[in-house]
Protein backbone atom coordinates (compact mmCIF):
# COMPACT_ATOMS: atom_id res chain seq x y z
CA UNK A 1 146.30 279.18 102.17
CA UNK A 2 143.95 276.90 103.23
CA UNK A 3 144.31 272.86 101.93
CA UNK A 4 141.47 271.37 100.14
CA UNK A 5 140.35 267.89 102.37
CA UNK A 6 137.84 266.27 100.38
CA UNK A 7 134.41 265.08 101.68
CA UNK A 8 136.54 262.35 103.80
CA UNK A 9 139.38 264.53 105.01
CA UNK A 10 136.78 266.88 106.06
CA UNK A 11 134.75 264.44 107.93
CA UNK A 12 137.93 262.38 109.53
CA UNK A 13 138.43 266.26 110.68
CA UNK A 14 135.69 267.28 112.20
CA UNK A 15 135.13 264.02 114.00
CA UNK A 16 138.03 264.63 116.35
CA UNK A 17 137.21 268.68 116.63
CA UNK A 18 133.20 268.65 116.93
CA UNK A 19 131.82 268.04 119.87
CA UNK A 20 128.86 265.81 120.94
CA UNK A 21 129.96 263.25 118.91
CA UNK A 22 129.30 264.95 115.96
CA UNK A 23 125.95 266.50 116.76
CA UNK A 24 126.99 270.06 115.79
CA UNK A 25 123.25 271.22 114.65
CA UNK A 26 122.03 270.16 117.67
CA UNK A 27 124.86 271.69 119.96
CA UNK A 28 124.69 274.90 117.65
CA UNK A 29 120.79 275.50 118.11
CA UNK A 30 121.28 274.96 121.65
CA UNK A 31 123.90 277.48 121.91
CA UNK A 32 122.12 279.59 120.14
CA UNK A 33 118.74 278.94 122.72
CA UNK A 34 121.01 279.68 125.77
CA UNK A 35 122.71 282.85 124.56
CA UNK A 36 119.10 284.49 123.93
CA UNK A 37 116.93 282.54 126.29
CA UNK A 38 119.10 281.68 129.13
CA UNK A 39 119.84 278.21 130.30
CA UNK A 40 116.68 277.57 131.80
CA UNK A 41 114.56 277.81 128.57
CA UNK A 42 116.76 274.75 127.28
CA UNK A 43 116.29 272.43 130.06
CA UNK A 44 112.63 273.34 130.18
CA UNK A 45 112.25 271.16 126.77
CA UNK A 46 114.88 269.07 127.53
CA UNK A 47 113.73 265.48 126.41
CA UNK A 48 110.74 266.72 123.71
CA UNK A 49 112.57 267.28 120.32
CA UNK A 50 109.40 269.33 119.17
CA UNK A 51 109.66 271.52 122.20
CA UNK A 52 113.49 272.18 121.22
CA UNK A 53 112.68 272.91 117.63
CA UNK A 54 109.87 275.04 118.15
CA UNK A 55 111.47 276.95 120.93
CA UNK A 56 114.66 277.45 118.43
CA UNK A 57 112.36 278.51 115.95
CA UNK A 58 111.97 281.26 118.17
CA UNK A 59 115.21 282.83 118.30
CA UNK A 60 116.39 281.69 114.88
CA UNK A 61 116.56 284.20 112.07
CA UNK A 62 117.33 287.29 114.83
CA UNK A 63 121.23 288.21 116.03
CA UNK A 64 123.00 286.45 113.43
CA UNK A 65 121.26 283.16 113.76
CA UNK A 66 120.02 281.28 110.33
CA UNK A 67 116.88 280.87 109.82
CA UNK A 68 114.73 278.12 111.72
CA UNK A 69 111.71 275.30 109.96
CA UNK A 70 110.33 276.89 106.91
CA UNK A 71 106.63 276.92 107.70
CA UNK A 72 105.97 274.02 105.44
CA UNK A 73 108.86 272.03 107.27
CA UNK A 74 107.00 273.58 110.60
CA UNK A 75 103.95 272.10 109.22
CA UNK A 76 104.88 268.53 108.89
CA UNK A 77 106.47 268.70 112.52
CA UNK A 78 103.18 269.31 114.28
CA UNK A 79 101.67 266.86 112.06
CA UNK A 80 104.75 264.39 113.32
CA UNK A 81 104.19 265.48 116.73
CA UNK A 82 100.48 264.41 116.78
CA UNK A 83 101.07 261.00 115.73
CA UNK A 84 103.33 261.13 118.60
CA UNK A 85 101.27 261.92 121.24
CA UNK A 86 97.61 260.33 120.96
């Protein structure tokens, strides 16, 4: 039977199990990029956090992957992105 933690136990937990330092989304959409894209599509946006999001946007939601940006959330990225790059 599994032991209830608590939000700290839980945390002290998965900070010596997850890897990246913690960065499991990150390390979990990139996974998820490599096992339908291949390695290359990752490395081609490695360094542009839109390019990474978008590009998981791609395979999310297919496979057994959640979802990806809701289109509003998508929305306010590209808007982000633009005041980025002027």
């Amino acid at each position: 039977m599994p032991v209830a933690l608590g939000l700290s136990g839980a945390k002290a937990a998965l900070a010596s199990d997850v890897p990246d330092t913690g960065r499991i989304l990150g390390a979990f959409m990139a996974a998820a990029i490599v096992e339908r894209r291949g390695l290359g599509a990752l490395v081609a946006v490695v360094g542009d956090p839109f390019a990474f999001w978008r590009l998981y946007g791609e395979v999310a939601g297919s496979g057994g992957v959640p979802p990806g940006l809701s289109s509003l959330a998508s929305q306010a990225m590209s808007e982000l992105e633009k005041s980025y790059t002027r």
